[in-house]
Protein backbone atom coordinates (compact mmCIF):
# COMPACT_ATOMS: atom_id res chain seq x y z
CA UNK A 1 240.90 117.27 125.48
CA UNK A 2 240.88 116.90 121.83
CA UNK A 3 241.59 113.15 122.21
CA UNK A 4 238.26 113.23 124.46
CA UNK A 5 236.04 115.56 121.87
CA UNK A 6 237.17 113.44 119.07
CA UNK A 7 236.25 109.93 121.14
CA UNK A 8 232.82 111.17 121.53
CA UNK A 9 232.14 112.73 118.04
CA UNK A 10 233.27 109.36 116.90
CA UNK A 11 231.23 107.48 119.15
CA UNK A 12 228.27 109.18 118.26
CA UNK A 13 228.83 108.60 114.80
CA UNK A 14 228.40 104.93 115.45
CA UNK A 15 225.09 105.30 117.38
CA UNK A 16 223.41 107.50 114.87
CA UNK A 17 224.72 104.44 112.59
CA UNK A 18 223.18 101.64 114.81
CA UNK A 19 220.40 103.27 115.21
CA UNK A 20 220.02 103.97 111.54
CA UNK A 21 220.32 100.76 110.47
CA UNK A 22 218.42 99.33 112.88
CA UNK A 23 215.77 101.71 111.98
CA UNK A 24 216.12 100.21 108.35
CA UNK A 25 215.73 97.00 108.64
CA UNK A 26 212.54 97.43 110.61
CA UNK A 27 211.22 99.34 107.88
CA UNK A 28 211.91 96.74 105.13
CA UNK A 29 210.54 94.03 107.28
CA UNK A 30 207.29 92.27 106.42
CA UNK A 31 204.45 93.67 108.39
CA UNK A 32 202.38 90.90 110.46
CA UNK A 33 199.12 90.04 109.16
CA UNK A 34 196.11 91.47 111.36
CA UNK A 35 194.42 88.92 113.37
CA UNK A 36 191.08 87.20 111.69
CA UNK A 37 187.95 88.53 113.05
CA UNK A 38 185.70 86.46 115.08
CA UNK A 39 182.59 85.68 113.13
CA UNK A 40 179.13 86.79 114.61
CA UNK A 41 177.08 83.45 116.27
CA UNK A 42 174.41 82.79 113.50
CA UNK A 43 171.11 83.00 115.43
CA UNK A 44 169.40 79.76 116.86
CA UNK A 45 166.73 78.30 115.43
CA UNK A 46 163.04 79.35 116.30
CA UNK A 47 160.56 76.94 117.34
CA UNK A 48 158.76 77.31 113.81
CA UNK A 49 162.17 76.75 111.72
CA UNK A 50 162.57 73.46 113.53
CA UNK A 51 159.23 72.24 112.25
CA UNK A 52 161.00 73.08 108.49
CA UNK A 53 164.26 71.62 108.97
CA UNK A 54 163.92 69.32 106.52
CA UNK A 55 163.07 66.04 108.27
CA UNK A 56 160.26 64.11 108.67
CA UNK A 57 158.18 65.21 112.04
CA UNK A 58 155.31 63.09 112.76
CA UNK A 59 152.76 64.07 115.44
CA UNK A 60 149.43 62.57 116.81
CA UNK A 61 147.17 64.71 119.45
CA UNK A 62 144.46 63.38 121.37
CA UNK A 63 141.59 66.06 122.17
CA UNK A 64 138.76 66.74 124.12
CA UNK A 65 136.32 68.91 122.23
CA UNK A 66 132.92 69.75 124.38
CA UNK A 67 130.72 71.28 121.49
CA UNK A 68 127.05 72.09 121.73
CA UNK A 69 125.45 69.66 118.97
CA UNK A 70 122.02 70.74 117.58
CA UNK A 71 120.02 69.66 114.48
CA UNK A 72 117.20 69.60 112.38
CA UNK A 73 115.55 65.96 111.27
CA UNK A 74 112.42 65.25 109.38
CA UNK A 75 110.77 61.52 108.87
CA UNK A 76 107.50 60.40 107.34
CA UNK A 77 104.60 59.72 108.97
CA UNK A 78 103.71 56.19 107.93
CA UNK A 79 100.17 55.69 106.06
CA UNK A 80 96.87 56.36 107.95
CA UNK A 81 93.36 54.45 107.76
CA UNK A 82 92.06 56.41 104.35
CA UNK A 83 94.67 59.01 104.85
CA UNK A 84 98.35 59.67 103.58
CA UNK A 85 100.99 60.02 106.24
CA UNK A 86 103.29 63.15 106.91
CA UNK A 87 106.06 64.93 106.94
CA UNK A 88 107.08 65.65 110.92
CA UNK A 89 110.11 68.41 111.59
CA UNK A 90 111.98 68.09 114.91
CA UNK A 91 114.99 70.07 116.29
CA UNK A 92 117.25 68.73 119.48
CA UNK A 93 120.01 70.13 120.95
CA UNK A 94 122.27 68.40 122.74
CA UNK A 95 125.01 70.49 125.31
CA UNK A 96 127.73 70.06 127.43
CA UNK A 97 125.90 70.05 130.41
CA UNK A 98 123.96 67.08 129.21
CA UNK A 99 126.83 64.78 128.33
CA UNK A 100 126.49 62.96 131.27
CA UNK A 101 123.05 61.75 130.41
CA UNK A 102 123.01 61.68 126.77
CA UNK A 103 126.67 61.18 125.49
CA UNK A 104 127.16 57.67 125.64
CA UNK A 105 131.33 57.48 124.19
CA UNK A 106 132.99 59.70 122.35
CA UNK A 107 136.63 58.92 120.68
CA UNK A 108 139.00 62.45 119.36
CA UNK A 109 141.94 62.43 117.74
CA UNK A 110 144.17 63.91 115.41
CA UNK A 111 147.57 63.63 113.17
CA UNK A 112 150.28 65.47 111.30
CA UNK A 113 153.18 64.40 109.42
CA UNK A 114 155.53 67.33 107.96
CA UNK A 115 158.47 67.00 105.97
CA UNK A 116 159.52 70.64 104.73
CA UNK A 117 156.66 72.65 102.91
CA UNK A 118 154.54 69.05 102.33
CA UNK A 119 152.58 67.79 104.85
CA UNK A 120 149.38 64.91 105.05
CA UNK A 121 146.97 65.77 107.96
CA UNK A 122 144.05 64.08 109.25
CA UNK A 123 140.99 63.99 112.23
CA UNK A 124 138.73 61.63 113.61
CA UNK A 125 135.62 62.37 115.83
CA UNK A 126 133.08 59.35 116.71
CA UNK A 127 130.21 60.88 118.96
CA UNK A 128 127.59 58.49 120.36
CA UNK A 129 124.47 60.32 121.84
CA UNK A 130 120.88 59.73 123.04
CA UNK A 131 118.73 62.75 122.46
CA UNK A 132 114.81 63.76 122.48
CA UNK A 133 112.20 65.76 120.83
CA UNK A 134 108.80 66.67 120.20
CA UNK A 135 106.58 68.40 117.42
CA UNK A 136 103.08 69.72 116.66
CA UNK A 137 101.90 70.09 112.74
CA UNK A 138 98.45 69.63 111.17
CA UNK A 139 97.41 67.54 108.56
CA UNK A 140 94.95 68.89 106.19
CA UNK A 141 92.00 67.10 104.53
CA UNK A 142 91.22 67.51 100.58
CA UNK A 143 90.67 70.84 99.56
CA UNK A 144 92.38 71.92 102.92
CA UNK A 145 88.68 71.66 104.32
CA UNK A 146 89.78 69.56 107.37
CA UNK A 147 92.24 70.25 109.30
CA UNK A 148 93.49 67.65 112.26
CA UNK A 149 95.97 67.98 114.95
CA UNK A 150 99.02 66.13 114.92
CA UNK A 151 101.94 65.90 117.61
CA UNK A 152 104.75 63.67 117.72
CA UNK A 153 107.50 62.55 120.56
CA UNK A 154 110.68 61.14 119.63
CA UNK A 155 113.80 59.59 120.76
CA UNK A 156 116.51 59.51 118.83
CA UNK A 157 119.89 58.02 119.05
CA UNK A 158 122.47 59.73 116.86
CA UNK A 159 125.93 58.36 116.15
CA UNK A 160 128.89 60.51 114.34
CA UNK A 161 131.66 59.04 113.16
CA UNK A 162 133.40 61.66 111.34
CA UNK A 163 137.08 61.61 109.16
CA UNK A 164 138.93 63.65 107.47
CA UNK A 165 141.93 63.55 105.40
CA UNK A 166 143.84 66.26 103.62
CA UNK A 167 147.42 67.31 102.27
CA UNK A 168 148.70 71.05 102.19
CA UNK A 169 151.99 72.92 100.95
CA UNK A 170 153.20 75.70 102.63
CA UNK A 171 152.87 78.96 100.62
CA UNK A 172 153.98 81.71 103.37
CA UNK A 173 156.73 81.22 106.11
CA UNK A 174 158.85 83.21 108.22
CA UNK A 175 160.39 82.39 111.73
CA UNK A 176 157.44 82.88 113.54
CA UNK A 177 154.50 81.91 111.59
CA UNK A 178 153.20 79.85 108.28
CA UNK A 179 150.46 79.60 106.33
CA UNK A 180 149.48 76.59 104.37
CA UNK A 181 146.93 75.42 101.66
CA UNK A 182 145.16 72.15 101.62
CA UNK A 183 142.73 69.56 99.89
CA UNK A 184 141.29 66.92 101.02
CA UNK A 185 137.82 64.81 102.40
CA UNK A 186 135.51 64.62 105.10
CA UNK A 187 133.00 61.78 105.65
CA UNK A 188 130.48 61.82 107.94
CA UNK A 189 128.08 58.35 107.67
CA UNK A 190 125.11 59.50 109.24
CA UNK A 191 123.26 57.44 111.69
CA UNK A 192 120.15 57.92 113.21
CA UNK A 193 117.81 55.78 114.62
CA UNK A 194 114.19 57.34 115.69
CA UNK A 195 112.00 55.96 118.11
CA UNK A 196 108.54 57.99 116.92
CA UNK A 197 104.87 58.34 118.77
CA UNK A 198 102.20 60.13 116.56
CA UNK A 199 98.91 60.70 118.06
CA UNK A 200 96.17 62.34 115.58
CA UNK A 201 93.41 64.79 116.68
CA UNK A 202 91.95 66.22 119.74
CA UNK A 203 90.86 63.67 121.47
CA UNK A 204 93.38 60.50 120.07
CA UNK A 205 91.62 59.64 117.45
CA UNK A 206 94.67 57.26 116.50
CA UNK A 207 98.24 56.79 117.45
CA UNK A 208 100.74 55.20 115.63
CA UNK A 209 104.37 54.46 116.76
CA UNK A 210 107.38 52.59 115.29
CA UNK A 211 111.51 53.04 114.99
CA UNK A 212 112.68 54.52 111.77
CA UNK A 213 116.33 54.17 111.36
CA UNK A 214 118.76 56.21 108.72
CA UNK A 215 122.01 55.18 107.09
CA UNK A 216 122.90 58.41 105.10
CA UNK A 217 126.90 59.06 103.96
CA UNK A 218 127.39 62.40 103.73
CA UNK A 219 131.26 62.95 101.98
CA UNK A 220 132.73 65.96 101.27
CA UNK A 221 135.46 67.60 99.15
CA UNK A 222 137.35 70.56 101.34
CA UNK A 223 139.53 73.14 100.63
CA UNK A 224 141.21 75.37 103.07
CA UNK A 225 143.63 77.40 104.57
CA UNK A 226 145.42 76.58 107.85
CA UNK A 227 148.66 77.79 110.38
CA UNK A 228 150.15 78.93 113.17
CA UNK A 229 151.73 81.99 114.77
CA UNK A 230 154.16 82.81 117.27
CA UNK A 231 154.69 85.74 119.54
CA UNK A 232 157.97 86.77 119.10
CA UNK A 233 160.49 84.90 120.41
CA UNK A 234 157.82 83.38 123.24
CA UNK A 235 156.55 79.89 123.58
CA UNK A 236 152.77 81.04 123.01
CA UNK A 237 151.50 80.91 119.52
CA UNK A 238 147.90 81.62 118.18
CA UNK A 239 146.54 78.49 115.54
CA UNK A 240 144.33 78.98 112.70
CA UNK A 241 142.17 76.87 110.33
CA UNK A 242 139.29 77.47 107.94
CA UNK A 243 137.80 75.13 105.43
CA UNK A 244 135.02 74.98 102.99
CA UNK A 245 133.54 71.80 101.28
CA UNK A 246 130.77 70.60 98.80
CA UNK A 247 128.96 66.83 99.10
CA UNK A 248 129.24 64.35 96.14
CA UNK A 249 127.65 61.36 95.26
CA UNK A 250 124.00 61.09 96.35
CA UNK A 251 123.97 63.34 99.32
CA UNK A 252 124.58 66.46 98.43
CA UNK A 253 125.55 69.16 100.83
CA UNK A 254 127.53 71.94 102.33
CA UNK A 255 129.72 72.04 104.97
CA UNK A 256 132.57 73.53 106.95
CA UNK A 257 134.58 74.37 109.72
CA UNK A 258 136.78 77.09 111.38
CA UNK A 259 139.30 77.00 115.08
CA UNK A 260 141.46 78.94 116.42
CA UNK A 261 142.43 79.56 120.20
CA UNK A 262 146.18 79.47 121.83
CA UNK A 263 148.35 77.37 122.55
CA UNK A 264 151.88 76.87 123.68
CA UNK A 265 154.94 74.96 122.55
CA UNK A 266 157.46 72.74 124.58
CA UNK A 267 161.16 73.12 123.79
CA UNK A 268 160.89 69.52 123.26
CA UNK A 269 158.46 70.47 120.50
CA UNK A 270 155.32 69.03 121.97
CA UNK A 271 152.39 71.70 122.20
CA UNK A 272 149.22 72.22 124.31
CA UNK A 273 146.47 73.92 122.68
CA UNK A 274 143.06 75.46 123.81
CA UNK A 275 140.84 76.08 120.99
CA UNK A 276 137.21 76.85 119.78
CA UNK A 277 135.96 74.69 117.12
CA UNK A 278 132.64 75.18 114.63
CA UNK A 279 131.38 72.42 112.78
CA UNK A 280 128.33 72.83 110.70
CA UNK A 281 126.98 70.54 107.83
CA UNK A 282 122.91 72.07 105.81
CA UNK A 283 121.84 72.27 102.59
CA UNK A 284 121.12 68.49 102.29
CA UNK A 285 119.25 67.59 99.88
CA UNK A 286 115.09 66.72 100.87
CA UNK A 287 115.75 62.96 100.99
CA UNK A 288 117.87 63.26 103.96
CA UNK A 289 116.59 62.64 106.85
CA UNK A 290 119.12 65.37 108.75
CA UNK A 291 119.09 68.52 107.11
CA UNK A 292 120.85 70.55 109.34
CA UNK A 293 123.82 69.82 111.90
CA UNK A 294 125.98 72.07 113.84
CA UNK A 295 128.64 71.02 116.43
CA UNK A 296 130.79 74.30 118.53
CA UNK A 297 132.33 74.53 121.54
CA UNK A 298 135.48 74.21 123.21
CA UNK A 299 138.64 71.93 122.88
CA UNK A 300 141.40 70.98 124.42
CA UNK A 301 144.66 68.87 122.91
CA UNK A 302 148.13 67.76 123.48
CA UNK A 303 150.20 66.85 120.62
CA UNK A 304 152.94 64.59 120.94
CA UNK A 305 155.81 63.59 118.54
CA UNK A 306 156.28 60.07 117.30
């Protein structure tokens, strides 16, 4: 019995030991490194950081734009028998509905190229149109003593050919909209040929007719402010564009123009936009022959990369 008492204290003696030392060395070993964490994905891109990546983007975007186009003209009555001639004032108006009679051609297009926060834009409109008026004035005698009818009929054809050219930096951008500043030039050559009928007094006491034509360059120094913004993570973003300009040279003048609408944007970074565009050009000075034009209505584009 005491061999058997003694066998087990001993043997438990050794266990404890074993166990002890065992316990020991796991306690001076080196503790394993934890595992790296997995980094967060970085967010993708929006469709308005792709158009800052850096590279050069190039776009062109033929439009349609439909506008109402009204104006004011005035031309001089050529000499009378013993009499001086006049100044006649006509309006015409020209709208969509019309187009099919009095727009002849009509050419629209427009272009960007981008590289970061530069960027060179430009737009080209050429209108060709037919359009008609008529006007009653009086001319007055000396002293304003006689005073004679006078009404006048015209036709007049009216071609725009209207470019513009300007460069902006970008002074405002997040991921889902920009603003940018620009300078640049519009010129707008205008061209008007009248086809007149004057017929003096009551009862015709004489009628003169003849073409009077009108080779005018009205340019333009602009300023403006221009951009885009998304909703959110969508595809649909709202455009924007103002500008303000001032004639130079020998036509002086005031102009400018404003858009905005909708559009939306193709993951292959084409766009299609729907837009309402005002163009207006007054304040000429009295030698011009148009001293008032005004162009709105709607438009529709595609832009495509190049």
């Amino acid at each position: 019995m005491n061999v058997i008492n003694r066998f087990g204290a001993v043997a438990t003696v050794l266990v404890c030991t074993a166990l002890g030392v065992t316990g020991v060395a796991r306690a001076q070993e080196t503790p394993a490194p934890a595992a790296p964490a997995t980094p967060a994905p970085e967010a993708s891109p929006t469709l308005m950081d792709m158009q800052y990546d850096g590279r050069m983007h190039v776009m062109l975007a033929p439009y349609v734009w439909a506008p109402t186009v009204g104006g004011n003209f005035q031309y001089t009555i050529p000499n009378l028998p013993r009499r001086s001639g006049g100044v006649a004032h006509a309006s015409a108006q020209v709208g969509p509905r019309d187009y099919l009679a009095k727009l002849n051609s009509a050419a629209m297009f427009s272009f960007d190229a981008r590289k970061g926060d530069f960027d060179f834009f430009g737009d080209y409109i050429y209108v060709n149109a037919s359009v008609s008026a008529s006007a009653a004035s009086t001319l007055s005698g000396r002293f304003g003593r006689v005073q004679i009818p006078l009404s006048v009929s015209t036709n007049a054809h009216l071609r725009e050919s209207i470019w513009e050219a300007a460069a902006g930096y970008t002074i405002a951008r997040g991921h889902d909209a920009d603003l940018s500043i620009f300078a640049g030039m519009r010129e707008f050559p205008l061209n008007l040929t009248f086809d007149y009928s004057a017929t003096i007094g009551r009862r015709r006491m004489f009628t003169r007719s003849g073409t009077i034509l009108s080779a005018d360059i009205a340019q333009d120094v602009i300023f403006g402010l221009r951009g885009k913004a998304f909703f959110g993570d969508s595809h649909v973003f709202v455009p924007y564009y103002v500008d303000l300009g001032s004639g130079i040279g020998r036509l002086s003048n005031q102009t400018w123009q404003g858009y905005s609408g909708a559009g939306y944007a193709f993951n292959h970074g084409q766009t299609l936009l729907l837009a309402y565009r005002t163009l207006t050009y007054e304040g000429f000075t009295p030698i011009s022959h148009v001293q008032k034009l005004t162009m709105h209505g709607p438009l529709l584009g595609y832009t495509f990369n190049l």
